[in-house]
C-alpha atoms as a PDB file:
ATOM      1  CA  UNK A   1      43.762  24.056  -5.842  1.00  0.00           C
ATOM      2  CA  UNK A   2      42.782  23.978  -2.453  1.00  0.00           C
ATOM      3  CA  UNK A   3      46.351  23.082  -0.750  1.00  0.00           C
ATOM      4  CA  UNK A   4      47.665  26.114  -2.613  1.00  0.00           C
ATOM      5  CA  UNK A   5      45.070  28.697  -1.740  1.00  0.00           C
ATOM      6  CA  UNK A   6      44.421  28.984  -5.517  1.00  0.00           C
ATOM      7  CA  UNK A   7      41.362  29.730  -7.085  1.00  0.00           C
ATOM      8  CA  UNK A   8      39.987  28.330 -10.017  1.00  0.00           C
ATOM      9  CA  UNK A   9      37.358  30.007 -11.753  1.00  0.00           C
ATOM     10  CA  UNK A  10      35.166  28.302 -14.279  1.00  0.00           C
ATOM     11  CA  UNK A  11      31.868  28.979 -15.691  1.00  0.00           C
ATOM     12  CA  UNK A  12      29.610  26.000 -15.870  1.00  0.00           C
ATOM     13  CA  UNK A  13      27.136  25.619 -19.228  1.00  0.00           C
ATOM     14  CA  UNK A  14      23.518  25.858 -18.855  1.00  0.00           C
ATOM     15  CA  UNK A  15      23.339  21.858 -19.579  1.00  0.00           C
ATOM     16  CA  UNK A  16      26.094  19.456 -19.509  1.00  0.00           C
ATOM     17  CA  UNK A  17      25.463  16.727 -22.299  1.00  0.00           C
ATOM     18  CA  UNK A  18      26.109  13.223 -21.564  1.00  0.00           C
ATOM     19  CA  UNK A  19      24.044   9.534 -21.653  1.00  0.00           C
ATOM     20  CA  UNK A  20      21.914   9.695 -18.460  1.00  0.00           C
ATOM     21  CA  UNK A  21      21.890   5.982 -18.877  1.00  0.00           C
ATOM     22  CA  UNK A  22      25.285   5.519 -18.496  1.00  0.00           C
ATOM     23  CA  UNK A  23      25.805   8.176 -15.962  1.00  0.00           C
ATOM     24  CA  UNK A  24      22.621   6.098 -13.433  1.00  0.00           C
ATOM     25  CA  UNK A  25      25.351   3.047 -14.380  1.00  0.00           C
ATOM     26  CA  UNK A  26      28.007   4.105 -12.955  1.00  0.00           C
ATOM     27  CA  UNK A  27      26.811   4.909  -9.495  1.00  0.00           C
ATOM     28  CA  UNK A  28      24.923   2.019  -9.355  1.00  0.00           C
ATOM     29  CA  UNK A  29      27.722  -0.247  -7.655  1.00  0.00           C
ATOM     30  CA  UNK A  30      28.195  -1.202  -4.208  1.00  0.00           C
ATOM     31  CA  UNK A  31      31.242   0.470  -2.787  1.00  0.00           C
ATOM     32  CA  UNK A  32      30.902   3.418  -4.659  1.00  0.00           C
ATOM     33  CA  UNK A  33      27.207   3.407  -2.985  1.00  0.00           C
ATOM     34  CA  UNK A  34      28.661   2.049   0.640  1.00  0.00           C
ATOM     35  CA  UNK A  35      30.889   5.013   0.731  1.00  0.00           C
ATOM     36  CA  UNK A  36      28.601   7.405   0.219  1.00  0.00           C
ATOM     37  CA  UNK A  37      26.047   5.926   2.827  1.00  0.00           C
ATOM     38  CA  UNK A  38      28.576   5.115   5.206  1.00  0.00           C
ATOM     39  CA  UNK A  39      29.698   8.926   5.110  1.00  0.00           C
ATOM     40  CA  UNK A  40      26.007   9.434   5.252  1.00  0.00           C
ATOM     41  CA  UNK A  41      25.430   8.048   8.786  1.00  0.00           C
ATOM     42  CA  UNK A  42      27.262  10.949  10.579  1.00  0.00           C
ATOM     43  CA  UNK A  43      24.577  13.922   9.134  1.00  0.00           C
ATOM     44  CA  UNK A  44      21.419  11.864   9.910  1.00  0.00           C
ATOM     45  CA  UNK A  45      19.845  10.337  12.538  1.00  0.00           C
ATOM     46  CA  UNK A  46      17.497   7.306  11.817  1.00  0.00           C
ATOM     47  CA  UNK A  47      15.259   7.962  15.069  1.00  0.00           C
ATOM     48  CA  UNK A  48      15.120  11.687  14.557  1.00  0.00           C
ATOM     49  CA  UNK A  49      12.137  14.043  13.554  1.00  0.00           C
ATOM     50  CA  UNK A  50      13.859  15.282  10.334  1.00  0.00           C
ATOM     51  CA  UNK A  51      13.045  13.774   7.258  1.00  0.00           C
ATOM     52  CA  UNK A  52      15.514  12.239   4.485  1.00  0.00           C
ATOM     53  CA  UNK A  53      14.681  11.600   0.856  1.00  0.00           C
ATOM     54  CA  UNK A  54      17.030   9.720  -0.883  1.00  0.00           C
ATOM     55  CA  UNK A  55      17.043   9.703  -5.229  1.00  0.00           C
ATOM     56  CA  UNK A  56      17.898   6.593  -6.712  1.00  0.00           C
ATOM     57  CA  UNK A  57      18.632   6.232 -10.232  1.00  0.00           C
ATOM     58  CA  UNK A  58      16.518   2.733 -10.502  1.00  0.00           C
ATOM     59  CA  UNK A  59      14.228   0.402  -8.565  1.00  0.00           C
ATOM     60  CA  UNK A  60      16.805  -1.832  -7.592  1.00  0.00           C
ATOM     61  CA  UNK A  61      19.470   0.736  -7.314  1.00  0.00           C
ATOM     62  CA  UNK A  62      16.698   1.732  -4.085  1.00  0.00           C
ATOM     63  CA  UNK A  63      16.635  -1.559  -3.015  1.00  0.00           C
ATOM     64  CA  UNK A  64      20.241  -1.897  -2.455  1.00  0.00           C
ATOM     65  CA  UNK A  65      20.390   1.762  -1.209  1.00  0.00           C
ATOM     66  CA  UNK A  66      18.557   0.878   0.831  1.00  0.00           C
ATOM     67  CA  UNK A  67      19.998  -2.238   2.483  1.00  0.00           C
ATOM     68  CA  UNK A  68      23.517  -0.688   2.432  1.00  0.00           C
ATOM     69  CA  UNK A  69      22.000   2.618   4.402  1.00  0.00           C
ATOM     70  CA  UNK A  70      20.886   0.128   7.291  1.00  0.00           C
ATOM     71  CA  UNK A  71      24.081  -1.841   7.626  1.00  0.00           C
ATOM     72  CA  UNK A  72      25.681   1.185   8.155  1.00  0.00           C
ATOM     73  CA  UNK A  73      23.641   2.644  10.654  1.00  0.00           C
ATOM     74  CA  UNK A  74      24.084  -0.545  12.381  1.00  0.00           C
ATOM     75  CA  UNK A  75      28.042  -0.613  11.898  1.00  0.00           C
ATOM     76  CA  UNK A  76      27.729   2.922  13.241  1.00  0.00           C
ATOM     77  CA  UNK A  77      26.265   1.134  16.613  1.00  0.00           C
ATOM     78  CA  UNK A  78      22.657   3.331  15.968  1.00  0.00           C
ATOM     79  CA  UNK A  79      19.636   0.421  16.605  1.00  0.00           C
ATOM     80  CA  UNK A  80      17.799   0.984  13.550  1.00  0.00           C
ATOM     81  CA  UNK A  81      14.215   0.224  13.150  1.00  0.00           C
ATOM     82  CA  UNK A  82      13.071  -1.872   9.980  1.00  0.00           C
ATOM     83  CA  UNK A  83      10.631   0.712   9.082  1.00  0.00           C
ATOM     84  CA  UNK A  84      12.979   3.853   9.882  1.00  0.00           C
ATOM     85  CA  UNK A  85      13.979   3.265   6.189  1.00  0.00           C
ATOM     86  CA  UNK A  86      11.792   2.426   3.823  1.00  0.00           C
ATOM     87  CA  UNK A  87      11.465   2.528   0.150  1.00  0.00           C
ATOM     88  CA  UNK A  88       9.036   4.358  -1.782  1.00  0.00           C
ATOM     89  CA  UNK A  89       8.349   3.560  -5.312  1.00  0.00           C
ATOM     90  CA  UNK A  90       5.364   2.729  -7.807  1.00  0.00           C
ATOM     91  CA  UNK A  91       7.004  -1.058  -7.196  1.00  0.00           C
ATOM     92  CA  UNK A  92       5.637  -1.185  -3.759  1.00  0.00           C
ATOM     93  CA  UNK A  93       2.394  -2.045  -2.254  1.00  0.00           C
ATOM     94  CA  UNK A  94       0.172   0.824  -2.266  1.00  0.00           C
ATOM     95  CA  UNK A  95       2.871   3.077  -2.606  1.00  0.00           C
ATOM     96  CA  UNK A  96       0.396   6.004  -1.516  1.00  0.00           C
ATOM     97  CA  UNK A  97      -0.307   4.855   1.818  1.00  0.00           C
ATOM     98  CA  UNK A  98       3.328   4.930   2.250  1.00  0.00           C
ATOM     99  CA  UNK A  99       3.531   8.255   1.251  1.00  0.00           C
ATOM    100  CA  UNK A 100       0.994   9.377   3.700  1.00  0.00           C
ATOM    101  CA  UNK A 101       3.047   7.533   6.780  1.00  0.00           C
ATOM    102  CA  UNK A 102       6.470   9.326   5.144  1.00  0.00           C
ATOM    103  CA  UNK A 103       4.584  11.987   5.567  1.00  0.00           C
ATOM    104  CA  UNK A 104       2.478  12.801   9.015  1.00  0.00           C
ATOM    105  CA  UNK A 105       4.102   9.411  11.145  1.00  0.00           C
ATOM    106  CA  UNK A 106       7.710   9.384  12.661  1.00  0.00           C
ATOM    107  CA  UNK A 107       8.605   6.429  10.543  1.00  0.00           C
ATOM    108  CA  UNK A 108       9.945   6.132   8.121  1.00  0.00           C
ATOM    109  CA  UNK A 109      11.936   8.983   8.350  1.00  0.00           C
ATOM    110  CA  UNK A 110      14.336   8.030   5.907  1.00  0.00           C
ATOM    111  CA  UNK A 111      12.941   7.430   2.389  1.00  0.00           C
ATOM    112  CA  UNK A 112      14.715   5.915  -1.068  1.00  0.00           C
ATOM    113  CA  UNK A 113      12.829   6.759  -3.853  1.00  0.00           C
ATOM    114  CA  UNK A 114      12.808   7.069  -7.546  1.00  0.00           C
ATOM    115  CA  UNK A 115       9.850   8.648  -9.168  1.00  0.00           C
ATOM    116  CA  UNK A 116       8.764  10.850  -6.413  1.00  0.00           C
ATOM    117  CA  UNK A 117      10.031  13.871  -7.741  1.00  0.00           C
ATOM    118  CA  UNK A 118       7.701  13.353 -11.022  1.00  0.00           C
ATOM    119  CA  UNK A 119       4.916  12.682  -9.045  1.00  0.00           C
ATOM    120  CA  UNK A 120       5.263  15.268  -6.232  1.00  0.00           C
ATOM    121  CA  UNK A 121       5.266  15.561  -2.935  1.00  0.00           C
ATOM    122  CA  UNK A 122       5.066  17.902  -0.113  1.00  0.00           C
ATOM    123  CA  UNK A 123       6.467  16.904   3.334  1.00  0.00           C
ATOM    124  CA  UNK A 124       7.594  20.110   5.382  1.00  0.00           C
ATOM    125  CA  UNK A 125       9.388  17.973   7.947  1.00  0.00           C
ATOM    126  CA  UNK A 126      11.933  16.568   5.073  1.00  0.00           C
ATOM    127  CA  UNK A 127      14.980  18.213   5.905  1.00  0.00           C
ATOM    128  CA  UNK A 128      17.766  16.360   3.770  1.00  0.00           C
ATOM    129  CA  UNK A 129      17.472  15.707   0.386  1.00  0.00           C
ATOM    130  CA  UNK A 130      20.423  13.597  -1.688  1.00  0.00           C
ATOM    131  CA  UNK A 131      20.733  12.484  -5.185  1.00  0.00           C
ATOM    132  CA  UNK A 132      22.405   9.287  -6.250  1.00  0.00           C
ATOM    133  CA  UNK A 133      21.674   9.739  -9.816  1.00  0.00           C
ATOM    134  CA  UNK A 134      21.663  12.350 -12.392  1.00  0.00           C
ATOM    135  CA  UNK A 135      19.056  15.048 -12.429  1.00  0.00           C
ATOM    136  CA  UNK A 136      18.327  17.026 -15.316  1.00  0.00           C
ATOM    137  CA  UNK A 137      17.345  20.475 -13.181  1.00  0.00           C
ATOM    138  CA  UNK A 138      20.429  22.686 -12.234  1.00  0.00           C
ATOM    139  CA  UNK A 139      18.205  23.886  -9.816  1.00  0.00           C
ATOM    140  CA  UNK A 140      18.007  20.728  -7.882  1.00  0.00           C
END
């Protein structure tokens, strides 16, 4: 309990069983994802040189991350270019050129994705990396 100054020790199991499915579900709605985003807008900076990769848990679940991230940039007041955020999925048209602007252009600099983490990739400028859906890796 934080307020108390307690601590709370718990040991966490190697893997925490529960419907993926269902989990993805859940945070697929659009004030739960609005909050997060909006919150979002104060650690990055759509114009920067740092690189953001977002996780979505489905294809559309990127498209509305997507829109929601640049409506609150611009309800922040920061001009956002259309191509400052940009997603990056198998859906898209050639989906590897993309990859190569995410990676050695300016823009996008902020990137929603799905399947890019079973695919790979290597950008050394991405400096933020956030999950809205579950991963299986406690790693990650």
């Amino acid at each position: 309990n934080v307020d108390k100054g307690e601590i709370q020790l718990e040991k966490m199991e190697d893997t925490v069983h529960f419907e993926v499915e269902q989990f993805n579900k859940r945070v697929i709605t659009e004030p739960f994802n609005r909050a997060i985003l909006t919150k979002l807008t104060e650690f990055i900076d759509p114009t920067g040189k740092e690189k953001t990769i977002i996780f979505a848990a489905t294809d559309q679940h990127a498209d509305l991350v997507v829109r929601l991230l640049k409506e609150a940039f611009q309800a922040y007041g920061d001009e956002v270019e259309d191509d400052a955020i940009m997603k990056i999925t198998g859906s898209i048209y050639k989906p590897s050129e993309a990859i190569k602007r995410f990676k050695n252009e300016l823009l996008p600099n902020i990137v929603v994705t799905v399947d890019l983490l079973t695919t790979g990739i290597d950008v050394p400028a991405i400096t933020n990396i956030v999950f809205l859906r579950r991963v299986q890796s406690r790693i990650l």
